[in-house]
N, C-alpha and C. Protein backbone atom coordinates (compact mmCIF):
# COMPACT_ATOMS: atom_id res chain seq x y z
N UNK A 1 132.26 99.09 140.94
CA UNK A 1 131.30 99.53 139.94
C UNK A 1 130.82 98.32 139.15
N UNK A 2 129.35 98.13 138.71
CA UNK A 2 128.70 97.13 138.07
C UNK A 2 128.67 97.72 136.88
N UNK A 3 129.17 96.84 135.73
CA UNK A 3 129.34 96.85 134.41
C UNK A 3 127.90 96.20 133.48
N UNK A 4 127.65 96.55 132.47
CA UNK A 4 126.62 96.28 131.66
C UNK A 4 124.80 96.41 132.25
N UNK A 5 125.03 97.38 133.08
CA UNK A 5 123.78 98.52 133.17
C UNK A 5 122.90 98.81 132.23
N UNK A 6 122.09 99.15 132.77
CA UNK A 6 120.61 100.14 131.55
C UNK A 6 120.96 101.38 132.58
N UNK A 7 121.52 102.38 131.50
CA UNK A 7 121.86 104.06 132.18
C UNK A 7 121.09 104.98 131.98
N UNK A 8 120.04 104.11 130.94
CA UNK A 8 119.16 105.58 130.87
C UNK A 8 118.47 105.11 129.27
N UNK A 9 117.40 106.04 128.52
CA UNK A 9 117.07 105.73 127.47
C UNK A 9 117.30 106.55 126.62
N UNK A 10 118.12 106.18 125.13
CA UNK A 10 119.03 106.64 124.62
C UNK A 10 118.04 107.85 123.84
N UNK A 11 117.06 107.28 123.01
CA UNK A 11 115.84 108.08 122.78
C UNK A 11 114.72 107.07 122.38
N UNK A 12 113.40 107.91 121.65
CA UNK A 12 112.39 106.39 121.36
C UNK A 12 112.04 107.04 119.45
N UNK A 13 111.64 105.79 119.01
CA UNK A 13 111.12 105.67 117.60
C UNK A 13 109.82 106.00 117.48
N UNK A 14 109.43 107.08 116.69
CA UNK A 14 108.74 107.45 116.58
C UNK A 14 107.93 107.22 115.24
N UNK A 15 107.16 106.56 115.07
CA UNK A 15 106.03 106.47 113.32
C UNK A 15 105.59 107.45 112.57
N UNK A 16 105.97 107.95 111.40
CA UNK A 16 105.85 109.09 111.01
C UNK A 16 105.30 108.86 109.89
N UNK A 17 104.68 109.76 108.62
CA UNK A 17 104.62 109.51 107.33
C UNK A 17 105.28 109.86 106.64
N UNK A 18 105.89 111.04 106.58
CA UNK A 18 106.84 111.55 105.93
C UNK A 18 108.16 112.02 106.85
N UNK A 19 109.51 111.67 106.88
CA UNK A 19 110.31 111.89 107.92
C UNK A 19 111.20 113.09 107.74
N UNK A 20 111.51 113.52 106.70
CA UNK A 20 111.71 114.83 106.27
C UNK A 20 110.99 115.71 106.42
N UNK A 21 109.53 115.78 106.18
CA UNK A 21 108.63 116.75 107.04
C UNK A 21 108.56 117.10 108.16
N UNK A 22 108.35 115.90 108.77
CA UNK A 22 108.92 115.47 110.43
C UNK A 22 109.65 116.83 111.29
N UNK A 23 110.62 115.51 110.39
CA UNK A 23 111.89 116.05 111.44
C UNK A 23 112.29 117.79 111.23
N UNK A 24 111.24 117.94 110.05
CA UNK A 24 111.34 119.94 110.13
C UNK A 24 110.84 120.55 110.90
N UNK A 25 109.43 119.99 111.00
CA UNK A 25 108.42 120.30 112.17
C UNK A 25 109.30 120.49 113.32
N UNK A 26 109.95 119.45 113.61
CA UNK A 26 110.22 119.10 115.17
C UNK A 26 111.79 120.13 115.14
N UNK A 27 112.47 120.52 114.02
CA UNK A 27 113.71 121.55 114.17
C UNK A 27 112.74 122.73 114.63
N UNK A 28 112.38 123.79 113.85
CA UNK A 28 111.33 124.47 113.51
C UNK A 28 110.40 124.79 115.33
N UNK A 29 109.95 123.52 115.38
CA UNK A 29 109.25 124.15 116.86
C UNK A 29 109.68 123.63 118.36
N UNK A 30 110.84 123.07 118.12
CA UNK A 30 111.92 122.62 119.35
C UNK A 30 113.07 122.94 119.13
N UNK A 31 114.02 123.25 117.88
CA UNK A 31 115.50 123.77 118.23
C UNK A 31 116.09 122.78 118.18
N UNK A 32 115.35 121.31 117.92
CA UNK A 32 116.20 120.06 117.58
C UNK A 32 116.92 120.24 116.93
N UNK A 33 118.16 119.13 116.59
CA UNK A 33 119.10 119.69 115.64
C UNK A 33 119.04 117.85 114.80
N UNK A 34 118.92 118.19 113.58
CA UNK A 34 119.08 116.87 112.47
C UNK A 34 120.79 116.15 112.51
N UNK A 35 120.76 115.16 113.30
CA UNK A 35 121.78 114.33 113.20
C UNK A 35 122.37 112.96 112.89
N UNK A 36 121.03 112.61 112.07
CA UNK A 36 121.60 112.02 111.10
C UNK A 36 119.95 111.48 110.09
N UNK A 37 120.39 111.70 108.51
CA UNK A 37 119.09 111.48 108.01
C UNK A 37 119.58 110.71 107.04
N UNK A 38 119.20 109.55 107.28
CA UNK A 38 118.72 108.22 106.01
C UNK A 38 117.78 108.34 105.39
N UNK A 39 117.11 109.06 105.00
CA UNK A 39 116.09 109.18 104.01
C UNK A 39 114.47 109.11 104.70
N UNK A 40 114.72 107.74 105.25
CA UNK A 40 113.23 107.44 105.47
C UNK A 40 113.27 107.49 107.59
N UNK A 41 114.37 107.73 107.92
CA UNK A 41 115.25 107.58 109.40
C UNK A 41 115.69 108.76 109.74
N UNK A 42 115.26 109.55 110.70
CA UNK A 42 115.86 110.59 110.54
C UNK A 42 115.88 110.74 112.12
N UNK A 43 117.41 110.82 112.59
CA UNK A 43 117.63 111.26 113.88
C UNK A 43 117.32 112.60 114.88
N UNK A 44 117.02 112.84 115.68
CA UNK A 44 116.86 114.56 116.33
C UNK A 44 117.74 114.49 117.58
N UNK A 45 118.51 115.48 117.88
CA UNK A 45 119.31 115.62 118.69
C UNK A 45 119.31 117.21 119.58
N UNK A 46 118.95 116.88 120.72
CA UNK A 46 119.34 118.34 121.25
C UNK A 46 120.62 118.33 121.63
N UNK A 47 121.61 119.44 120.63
CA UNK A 47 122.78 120.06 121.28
C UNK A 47 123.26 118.04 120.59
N UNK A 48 124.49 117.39 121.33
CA UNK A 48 124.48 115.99 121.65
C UNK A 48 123.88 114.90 122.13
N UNK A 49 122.98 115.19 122.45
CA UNK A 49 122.32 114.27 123.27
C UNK A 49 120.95 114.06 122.27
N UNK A 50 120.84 112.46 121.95
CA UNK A 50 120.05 111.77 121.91
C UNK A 50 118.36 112.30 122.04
N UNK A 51 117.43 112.50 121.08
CA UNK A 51 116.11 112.88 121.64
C UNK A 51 114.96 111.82 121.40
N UNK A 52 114.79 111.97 119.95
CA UNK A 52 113.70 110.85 119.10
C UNK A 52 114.31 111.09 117.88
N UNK A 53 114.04 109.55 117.74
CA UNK A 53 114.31 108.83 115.75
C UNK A 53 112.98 108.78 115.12
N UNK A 54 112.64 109.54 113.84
CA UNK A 54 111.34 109.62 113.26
C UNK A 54 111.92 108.31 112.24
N UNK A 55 110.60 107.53 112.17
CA UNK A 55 110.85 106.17 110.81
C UNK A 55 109.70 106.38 110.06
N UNK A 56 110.07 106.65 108.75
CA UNK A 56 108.47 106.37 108.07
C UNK A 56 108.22 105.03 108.52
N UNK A 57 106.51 105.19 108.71
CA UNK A 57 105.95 103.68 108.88
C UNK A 57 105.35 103.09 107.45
N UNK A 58 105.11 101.77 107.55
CA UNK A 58 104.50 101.41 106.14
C UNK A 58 102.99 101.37 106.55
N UNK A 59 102.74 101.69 107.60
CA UNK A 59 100.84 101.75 107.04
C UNK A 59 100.75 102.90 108.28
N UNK A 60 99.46 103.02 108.73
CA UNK A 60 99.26 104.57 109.37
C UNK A 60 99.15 104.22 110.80
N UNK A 61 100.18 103.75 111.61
CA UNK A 61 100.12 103.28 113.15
C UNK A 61 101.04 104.72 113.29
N UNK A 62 100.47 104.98 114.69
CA UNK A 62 100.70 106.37 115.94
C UNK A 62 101.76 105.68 117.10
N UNK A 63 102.39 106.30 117.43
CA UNK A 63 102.53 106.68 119.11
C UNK A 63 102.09 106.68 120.17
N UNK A 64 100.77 106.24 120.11
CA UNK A 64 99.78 106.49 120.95
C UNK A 64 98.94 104.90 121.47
N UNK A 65 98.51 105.12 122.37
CA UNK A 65 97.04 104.13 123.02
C UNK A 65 96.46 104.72 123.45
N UNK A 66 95.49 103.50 124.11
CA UNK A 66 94.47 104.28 125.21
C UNK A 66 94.22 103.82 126.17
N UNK A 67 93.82 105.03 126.68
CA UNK A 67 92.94 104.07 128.77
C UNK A 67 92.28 104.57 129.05
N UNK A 68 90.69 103.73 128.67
CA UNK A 68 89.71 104.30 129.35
C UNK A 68 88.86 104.86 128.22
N UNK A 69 89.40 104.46 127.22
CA UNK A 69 89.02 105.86 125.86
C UNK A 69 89.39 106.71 125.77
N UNK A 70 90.96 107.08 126.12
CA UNK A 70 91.75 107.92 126.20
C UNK A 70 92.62 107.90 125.64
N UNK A 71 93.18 108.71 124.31
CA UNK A 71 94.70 108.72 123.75
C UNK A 71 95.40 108.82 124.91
N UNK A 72 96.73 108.15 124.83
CA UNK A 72 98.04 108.68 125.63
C UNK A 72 99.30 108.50 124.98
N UNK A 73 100.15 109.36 125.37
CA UNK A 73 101.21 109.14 124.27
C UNK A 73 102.56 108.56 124.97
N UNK A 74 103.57 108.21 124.72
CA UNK A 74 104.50 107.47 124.92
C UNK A 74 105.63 107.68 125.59
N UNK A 75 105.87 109.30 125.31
CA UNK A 75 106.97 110.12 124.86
C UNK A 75 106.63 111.10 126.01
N UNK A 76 107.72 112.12 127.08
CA UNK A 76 106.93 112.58 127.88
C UNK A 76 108.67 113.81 127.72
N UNK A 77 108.45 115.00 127.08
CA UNK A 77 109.95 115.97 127.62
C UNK A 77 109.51 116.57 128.58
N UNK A 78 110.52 117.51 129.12
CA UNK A 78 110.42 117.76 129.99
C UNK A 78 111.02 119.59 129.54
N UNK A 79 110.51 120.60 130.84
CA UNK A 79 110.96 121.80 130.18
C UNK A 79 110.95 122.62 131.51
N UNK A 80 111.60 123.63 131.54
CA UNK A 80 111.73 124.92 132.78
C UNK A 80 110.89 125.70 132.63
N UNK A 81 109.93 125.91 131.52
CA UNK A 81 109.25 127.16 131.74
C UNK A 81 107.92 126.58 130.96
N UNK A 82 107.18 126.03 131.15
CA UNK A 82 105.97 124.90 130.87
C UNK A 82 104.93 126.13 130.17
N UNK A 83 104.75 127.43 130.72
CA UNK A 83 103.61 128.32 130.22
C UNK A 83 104.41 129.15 129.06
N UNK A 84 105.65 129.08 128.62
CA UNK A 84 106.20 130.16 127.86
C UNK A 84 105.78 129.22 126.58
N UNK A 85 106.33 127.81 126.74
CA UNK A 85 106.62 126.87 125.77
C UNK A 85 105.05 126.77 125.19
N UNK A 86 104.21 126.47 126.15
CA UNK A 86 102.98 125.94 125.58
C UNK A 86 102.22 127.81 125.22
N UNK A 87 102.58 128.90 125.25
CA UNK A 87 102.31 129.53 124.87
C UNK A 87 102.91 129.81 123.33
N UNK A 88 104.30 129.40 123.28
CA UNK A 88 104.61 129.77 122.01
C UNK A 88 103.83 128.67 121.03
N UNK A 89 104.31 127.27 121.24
CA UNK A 89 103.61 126.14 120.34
C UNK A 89 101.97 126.29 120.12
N UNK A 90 101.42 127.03 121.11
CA UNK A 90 99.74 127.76 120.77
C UNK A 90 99.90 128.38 119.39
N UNK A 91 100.62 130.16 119.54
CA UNK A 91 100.93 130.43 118.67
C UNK A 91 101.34 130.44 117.56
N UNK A 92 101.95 129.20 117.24
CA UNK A 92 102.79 128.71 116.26
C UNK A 92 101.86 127.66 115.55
N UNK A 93 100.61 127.38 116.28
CA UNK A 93 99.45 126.68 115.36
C UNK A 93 99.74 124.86 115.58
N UNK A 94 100.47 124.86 117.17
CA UNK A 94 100.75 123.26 116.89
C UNK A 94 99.40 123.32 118.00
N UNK A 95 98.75 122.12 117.73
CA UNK A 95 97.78 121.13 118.70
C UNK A 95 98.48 121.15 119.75
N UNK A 96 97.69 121.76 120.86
CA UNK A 96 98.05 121.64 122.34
C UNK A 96 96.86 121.29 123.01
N UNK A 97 96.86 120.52 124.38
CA UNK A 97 95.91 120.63 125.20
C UNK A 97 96.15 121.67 126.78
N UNK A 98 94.80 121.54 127.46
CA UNK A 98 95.54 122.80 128.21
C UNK A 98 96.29 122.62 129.23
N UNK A 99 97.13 123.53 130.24
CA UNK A 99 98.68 122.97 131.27
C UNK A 99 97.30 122.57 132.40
N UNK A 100 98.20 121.14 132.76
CA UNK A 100 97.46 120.82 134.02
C UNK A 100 98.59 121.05 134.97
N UNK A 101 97.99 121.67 136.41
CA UNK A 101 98.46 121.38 137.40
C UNK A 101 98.49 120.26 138.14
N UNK A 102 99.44 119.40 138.46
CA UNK A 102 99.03 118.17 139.44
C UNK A 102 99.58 118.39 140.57
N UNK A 103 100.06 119.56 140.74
CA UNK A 103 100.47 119.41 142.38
C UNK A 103 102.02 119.16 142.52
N UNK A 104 102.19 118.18 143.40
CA UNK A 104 103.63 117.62 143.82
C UNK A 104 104.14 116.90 142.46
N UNK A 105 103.24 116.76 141.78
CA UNK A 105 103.35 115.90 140.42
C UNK A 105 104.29 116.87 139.34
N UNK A 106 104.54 118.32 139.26
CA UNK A 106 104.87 118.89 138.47
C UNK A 106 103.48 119.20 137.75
N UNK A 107 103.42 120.23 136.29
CA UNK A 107 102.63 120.55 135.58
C UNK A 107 103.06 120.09 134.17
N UNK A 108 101.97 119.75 133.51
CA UNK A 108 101.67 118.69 132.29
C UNK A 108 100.62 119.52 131.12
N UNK A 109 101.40 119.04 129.36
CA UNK A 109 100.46 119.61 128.78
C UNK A 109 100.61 118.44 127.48
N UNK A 110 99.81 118.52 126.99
CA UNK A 110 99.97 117.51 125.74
C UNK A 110 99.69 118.25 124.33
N UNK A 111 101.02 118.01 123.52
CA UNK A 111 100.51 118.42 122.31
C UNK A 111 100.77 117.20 121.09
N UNK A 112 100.28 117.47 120.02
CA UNK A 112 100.52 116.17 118.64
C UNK A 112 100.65 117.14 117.65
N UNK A 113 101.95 115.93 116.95
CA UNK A 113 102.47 116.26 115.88
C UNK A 113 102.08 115.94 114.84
N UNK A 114 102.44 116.62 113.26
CA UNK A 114 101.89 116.43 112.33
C UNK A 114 101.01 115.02 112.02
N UNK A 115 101.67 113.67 112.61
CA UNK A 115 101.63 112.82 112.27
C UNK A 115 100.05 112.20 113.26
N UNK A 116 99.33 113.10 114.17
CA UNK A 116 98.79 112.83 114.98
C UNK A 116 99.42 111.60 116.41
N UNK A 117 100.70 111.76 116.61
CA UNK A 117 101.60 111.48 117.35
C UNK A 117 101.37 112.23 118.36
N UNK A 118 101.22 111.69 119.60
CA UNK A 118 100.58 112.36 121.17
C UNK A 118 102.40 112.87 121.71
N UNK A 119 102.46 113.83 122.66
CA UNK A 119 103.43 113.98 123.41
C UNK A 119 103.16 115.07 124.44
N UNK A 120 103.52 114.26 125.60
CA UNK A 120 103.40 115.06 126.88
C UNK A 120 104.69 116.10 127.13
N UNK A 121 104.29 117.17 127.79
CA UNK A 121 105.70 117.75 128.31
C UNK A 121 105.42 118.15 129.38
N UNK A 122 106.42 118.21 130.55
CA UNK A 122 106.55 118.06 131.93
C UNK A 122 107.61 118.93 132.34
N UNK A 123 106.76 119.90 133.70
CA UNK A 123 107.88 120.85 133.94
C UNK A 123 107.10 120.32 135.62
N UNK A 124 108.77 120.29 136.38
CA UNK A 124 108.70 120.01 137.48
C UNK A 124 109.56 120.71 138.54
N UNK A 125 109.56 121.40 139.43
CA UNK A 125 110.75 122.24 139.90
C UNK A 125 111.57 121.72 141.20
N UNK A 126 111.22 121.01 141.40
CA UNK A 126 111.62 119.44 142.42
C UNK A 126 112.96 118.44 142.01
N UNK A 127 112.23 118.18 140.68
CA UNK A 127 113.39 116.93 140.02
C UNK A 127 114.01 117.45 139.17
N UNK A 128 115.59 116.96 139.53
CA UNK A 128 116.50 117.33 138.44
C UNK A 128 116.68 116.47 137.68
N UNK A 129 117.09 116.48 136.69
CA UNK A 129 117.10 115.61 135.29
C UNK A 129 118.27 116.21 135.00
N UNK A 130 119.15 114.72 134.92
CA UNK A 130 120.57 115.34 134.80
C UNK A 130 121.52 114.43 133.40
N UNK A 131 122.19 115.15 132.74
CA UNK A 131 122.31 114.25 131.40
C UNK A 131 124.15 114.13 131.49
């Protein structure tokens, strides 16, 4: 066995304005669970495992680029039931765009968070994702 590996990514930092708001949003319409909050740092955890760290930023930078003239966002979850989810987060008044089919690719939808923070979610019935 080879020692001192990259096993995987633990989670990513996310730019926020307010991180207590945040990270309510993101309990609230994912089931995240708050595991650990410094004030301006605030960890999200599904269950144990590692998700995204919200940081207040000091001026108003996103999550996001572009290609082409295209936002894209950074951050990509993943989910088993892609039309339930993006049906509830409709309902629930979060910014969604609509589910694409890509085929062998799995199906894709993009929604943004308070912060105008892009995030894809990806349901694929092919690949397992194993933690």
């Amino acid at each position: 066995m080879v020692n001192g590996r990259i096993l995987g990514i633990a989670y990513n930092v996310i730019p926020v304005k307010n991180a207590k708001k945040s990270g309510e949003w993101f309990v609230s319409h994912f089931g995240f669970n708050i595991r650990n909050d410094r004030g301006n740092y605030i960890s999200l955890f599904r269950d144990n495992r590692p998700i995204i760290d919200l940081i207040e930023s000091d001026n108003d930078t996103r999550a996001v680029f572009e290609v082409n003239g295209r936002s894209r966002w950074v951050v990509t979850f993943f989910t088993d039931d892609i039309e339930s989810l993006h049906m509830r987060l409709t309902s629930e008044g979060v910014t969604t765009r609509p589910i694409s089919n890509e085929g062998i690719y799995g199906k894709f939808f993009v929604f943004e968070d308070l912060d105008g923070n892009l995030f894809d979610v990806w349901e694929h019935k092919d690949c397992e994702l194993i933690f």
